[in-house]
C-alpha atoms as a PDB file:
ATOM      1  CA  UNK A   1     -27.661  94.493 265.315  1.00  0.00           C
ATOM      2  CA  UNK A   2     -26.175  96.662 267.570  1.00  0.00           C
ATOM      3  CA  UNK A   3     -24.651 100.505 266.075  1.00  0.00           C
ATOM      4  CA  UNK A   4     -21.073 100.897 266.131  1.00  0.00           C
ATOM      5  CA  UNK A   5     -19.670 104.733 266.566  1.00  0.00           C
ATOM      6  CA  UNK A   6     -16.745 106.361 268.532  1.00  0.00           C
ATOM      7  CA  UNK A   7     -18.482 107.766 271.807  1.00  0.00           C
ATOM      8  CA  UNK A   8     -15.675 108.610 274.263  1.00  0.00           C
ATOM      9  CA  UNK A   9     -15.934 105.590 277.164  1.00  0.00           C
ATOM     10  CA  UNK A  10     -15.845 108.038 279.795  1.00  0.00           C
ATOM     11  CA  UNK A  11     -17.939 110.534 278.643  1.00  0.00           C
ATOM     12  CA  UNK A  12     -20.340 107.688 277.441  1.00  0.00           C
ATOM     13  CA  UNK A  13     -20.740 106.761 281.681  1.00  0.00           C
ATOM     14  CA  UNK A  14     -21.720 110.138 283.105  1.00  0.00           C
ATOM     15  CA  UNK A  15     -23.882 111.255 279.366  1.00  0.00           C
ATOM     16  CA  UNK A  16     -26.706 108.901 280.932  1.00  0.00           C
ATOM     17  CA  UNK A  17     -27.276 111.732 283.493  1.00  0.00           C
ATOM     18  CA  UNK A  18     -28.012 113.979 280.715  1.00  0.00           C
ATOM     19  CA  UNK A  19     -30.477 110.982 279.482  1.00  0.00           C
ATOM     20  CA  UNK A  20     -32.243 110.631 283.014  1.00  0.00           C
ATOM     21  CA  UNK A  21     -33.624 113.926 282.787  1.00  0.00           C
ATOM     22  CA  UNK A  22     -35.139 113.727 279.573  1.00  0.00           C
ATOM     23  CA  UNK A  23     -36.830 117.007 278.134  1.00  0.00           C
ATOM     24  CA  UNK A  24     -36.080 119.443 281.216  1.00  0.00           C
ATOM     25  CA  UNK A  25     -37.838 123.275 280.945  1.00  0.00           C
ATOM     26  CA  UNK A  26     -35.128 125.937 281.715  1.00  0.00           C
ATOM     27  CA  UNK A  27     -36.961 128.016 283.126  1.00  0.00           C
ATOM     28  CA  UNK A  28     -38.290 125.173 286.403  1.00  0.00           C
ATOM     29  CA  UNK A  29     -35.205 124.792 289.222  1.00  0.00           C
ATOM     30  CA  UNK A  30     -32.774 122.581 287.862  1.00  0.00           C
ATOM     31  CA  UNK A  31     -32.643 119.628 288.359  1.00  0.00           C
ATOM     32  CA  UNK A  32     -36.083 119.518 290.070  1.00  0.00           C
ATOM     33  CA  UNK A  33     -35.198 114.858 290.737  1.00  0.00           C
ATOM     34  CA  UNK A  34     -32.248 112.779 291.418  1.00  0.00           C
ATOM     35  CA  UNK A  35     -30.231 112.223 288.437  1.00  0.00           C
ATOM     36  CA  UNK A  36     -29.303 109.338 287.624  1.00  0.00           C
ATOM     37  CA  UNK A  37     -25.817 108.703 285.863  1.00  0.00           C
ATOM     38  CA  UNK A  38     -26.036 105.112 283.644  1.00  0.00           C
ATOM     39  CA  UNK A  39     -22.460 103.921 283.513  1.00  0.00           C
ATOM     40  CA  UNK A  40     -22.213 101.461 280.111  1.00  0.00           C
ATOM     41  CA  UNK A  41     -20.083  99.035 281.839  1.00  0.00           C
ATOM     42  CA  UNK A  42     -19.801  96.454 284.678  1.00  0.00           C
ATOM     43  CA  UNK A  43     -19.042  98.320 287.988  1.00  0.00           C
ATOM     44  CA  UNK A  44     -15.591  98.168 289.918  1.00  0.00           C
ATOM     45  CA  UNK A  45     -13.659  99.827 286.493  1.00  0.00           C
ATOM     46  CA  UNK A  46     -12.672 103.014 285.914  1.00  0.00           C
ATOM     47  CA  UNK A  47     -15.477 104.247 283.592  1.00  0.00           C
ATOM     48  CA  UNK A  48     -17.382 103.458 287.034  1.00  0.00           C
ATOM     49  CA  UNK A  49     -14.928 105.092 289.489  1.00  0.00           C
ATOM     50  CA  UNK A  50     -14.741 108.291 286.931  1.00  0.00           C
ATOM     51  CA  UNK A  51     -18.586 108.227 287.420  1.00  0.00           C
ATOM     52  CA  UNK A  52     -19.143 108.376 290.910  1.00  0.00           C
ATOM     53  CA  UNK A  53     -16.112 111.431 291.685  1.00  0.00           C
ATOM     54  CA  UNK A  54     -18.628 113.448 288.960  1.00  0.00           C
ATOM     55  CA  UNK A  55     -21.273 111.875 290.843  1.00  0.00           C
ATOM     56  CA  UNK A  56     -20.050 112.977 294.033  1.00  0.00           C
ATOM     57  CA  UNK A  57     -19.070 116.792 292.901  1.00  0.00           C
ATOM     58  CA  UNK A  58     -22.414 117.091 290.597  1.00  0.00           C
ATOM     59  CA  UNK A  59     -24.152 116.127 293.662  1.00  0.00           C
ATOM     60  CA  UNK A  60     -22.368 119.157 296.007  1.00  0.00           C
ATOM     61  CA  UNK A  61     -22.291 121.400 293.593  1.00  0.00           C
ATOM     62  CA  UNK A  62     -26.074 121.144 292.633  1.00  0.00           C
ATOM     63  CA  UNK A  63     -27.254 120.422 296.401  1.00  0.00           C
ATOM     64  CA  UNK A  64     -29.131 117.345 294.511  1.00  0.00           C
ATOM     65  CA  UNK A  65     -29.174 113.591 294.832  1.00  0.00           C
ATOM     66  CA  UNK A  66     -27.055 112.285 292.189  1.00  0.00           C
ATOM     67  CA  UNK A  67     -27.353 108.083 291.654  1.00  0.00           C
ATOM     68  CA  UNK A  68     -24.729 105.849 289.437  1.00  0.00           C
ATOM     69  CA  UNK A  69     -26.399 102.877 288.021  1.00  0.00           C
ATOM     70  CA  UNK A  70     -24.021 100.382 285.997  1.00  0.00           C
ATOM     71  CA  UNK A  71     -25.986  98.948 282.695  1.00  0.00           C
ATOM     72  CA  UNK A  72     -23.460  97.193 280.384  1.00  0.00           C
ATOM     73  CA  UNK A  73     -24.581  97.611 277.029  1.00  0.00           C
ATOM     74  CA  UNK A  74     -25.986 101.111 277.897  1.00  0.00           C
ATOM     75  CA  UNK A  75     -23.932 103.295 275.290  1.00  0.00           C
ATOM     76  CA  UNK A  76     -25.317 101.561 272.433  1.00  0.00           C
ATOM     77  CA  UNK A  77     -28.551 103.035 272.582  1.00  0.00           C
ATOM     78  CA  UNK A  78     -27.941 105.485 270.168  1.00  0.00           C
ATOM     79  CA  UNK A  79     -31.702 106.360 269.355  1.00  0.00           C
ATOM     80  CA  UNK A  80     -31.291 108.419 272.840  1.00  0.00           C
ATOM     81  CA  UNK A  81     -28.690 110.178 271.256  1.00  0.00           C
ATOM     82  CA  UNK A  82     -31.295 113.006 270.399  1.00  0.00           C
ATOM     83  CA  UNK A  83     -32.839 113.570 273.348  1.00  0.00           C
ATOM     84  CA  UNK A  84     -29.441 113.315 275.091  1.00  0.00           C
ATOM     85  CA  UNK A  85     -28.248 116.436 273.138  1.00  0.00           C
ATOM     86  CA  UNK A  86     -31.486 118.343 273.800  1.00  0.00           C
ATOM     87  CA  UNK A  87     -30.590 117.662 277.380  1.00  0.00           C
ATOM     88  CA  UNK A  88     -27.098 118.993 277.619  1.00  0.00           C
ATOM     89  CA  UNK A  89     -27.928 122.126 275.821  1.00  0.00           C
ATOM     90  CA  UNK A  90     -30.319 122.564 278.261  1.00  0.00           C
ATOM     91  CA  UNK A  91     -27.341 121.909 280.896  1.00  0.00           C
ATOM     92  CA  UNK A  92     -25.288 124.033 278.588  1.00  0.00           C
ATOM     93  CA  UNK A  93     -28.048 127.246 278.854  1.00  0.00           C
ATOM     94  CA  UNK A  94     -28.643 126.948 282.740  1.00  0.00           C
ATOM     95  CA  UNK A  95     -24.433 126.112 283.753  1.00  0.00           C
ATOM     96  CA  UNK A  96     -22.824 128.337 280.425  1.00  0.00           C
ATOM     97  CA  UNK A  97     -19.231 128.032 282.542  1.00  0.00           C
ATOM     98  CA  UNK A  98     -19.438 124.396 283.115  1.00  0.00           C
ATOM     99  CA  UNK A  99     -16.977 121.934 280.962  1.00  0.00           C
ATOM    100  CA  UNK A 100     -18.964 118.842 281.928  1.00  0.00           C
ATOM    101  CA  UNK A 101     -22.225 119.682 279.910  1.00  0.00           C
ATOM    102  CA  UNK A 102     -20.218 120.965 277.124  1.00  0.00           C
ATOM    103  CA  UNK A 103     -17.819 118.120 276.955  1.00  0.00           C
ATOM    104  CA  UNK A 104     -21.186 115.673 276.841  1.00  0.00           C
ATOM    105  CA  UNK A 105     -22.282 117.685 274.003  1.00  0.00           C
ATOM    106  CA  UNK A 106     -19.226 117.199 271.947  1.00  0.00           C
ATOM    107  CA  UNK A 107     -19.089 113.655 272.605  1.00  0.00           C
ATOM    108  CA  UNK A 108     -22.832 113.173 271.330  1.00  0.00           C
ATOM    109  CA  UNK A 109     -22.598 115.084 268.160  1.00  0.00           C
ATOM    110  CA  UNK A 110     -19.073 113.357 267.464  1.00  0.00           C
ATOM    111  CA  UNK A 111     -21.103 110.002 268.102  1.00  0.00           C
ATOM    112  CA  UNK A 112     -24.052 111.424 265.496  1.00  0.00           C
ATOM    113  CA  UNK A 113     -21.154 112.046 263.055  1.00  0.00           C
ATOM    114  CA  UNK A 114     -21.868 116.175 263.553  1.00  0.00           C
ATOM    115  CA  UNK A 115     -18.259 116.141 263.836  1.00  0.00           C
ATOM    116  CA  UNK A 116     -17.618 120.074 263.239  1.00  0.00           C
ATOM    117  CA  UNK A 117     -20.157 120.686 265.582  1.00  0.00           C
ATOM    118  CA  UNK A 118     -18.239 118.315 268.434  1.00  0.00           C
ATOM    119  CA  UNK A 119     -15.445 120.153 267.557  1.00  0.00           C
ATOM    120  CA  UNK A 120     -16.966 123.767 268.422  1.00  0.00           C
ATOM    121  CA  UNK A 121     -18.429 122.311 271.535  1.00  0.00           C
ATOM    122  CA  UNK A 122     -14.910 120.767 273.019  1.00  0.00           C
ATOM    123  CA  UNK A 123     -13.688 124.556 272.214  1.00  0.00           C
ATOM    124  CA  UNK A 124     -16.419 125.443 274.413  1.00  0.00           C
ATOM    125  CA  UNK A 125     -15.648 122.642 276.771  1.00  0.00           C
ATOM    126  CA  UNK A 126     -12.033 123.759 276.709  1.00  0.00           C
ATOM    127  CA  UNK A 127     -12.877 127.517 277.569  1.00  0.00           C
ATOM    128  CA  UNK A 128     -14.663 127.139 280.678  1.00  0.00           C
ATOM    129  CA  UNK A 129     -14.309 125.390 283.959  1.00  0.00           C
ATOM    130  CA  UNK A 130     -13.256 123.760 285.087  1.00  0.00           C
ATOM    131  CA  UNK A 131     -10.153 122.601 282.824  1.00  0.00           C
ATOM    132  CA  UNK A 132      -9.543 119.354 281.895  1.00  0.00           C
ATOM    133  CA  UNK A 133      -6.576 117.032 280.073  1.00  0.00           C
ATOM    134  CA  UNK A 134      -9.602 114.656 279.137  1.00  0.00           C
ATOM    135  CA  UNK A 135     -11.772 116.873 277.233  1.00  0.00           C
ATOM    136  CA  UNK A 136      -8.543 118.330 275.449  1.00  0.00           C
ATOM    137  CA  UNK A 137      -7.568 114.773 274.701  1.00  0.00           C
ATOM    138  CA  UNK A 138     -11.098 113.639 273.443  1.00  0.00           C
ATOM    139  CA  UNK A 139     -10.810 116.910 271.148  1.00  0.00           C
ATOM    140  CA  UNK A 140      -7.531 115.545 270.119  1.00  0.00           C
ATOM    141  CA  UNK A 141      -8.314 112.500 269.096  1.00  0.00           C
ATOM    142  CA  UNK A 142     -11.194 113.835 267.094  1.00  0.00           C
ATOM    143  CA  UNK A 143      -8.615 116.255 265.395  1.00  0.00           C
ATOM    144  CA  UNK A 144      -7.051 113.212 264.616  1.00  0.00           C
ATOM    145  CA  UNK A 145      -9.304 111.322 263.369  1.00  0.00           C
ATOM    146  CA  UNK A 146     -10.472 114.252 260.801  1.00  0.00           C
ATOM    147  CA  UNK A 147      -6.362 114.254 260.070  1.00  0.00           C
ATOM    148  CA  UNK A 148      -5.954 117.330 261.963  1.00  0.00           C
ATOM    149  CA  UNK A 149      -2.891 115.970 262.849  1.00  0.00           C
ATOM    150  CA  UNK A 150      -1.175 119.275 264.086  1.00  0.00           C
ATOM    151  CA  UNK A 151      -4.033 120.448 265.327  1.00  0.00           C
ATOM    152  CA  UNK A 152      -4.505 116.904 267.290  1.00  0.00           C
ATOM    153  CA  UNK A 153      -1.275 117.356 268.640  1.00  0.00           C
ATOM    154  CA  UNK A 154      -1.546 120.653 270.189  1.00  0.00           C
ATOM    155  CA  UNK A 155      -4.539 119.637 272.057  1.00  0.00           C
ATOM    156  CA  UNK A 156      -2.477 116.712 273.351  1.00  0.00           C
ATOM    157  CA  UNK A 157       0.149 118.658 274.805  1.00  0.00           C
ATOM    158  CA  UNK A 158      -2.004 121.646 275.974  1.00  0.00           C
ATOM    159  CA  UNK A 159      -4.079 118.129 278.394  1.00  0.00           C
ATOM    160  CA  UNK A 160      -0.136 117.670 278.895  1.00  0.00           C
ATOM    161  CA  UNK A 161       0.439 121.106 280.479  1.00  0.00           C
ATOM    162  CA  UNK A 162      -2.731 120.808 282.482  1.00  0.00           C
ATOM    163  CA  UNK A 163      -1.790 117.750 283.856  1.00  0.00           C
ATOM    164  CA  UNK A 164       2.058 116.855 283.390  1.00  0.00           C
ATOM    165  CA  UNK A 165       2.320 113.187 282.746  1.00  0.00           C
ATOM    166  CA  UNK A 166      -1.308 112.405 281.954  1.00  0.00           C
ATOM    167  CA  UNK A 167      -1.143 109.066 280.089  1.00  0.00           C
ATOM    168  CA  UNK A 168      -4.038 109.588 277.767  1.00  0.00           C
ATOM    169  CA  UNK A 169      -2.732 112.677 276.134  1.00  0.00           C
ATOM    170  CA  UNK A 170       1.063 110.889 276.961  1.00  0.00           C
ATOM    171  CA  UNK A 171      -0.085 107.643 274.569  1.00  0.00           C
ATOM    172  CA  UNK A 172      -2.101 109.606 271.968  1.00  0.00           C
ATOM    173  CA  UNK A 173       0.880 112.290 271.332  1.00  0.00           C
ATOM    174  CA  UNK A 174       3.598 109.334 271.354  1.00  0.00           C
ATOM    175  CA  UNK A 175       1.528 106.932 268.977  1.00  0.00           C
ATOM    176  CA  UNK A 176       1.518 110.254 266.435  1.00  0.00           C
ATOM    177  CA  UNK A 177       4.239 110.546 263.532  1.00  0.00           C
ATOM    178  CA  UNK A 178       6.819 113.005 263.944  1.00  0.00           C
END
């Protein structure tokens, strides 16, 4: 039987990086392998395309080798989950002003149902760099969910300010009563 939870797509494709590198020591030089980023769905989509630009600026801005691997059916291994989150705190600790670790953070705690904690990390995610309309929409819609509904909606039009027109945050804020 396979687990049902709400694990953003997106973040779902590029968390499997955080799973390739398993149990990392802070201390070693980070990463010290290729990472590999396990995209949950068939290639050629979007969750794939999102993957390989983070592949592509991961892979410049840590002067490492950074792999996309497409696996459909990967995000429902949600007994990585654990390790996962181990991981991105380590990410967290060694890049503190990075969004991307954060952002995989909140989206693993929301999926383990540690949804104040996701919460606090997408305000982490939110406050450093760089910005992004999709972490402040995956924040909103976790707002939502929790019937946060102002608070839901202000993240929706703050990803709207970031990025005028962007139809995530566009869809969630017009699908919300006035």
């Amino acid at each position: 039987m396979q687990a049902s939870f709400r694990l953003p797509a997106i973040a779902a494709g590029v968390t499997a990086a955080a799973l390739s590198l398993g149990a990392i020591n802070v201390q070693a030089a980070w990463p010290d392998r290729p990472i590999t980023i396990v995209v949950p769905t068939a290639p050629g989509g979007g969750n794939d395309a999102f993957a390989r630009v983070i592949a592509q600026k991961m892979g410049d801005s840590l002067k490492q080798s950074v792999v996309v691997v497409n696996k459909a059916g990967a995000q429902a291994q949600r007994g990585d989950f654990p390790n996962a989150l181990a991981t991105t705190q380590a990410l967290t600790n060694r890049f503190p002003d990075w969004s991307i670790g954060y952002n995989l953070q909140a989206s693993l705690l929301d999926a383990l149902d540690r949804e104040e904690q996701a919460l606090a990390a997408y305000g982490k995610a939110v406050a450093a760099k760089p910005a992004s309309a999709l972490i402040l929409t995956n924040m909103g819609n976790l707002q939502r969910r929790l019937g946060r509904l102002s608070d839901a909606r202000s993240s929706y039009e703050a990803a709207l300010r970031l990025q005028p027109g962007y139809p995530l945050a566009e869809s969630e804020l017009n699908s919300m009563p006035k």
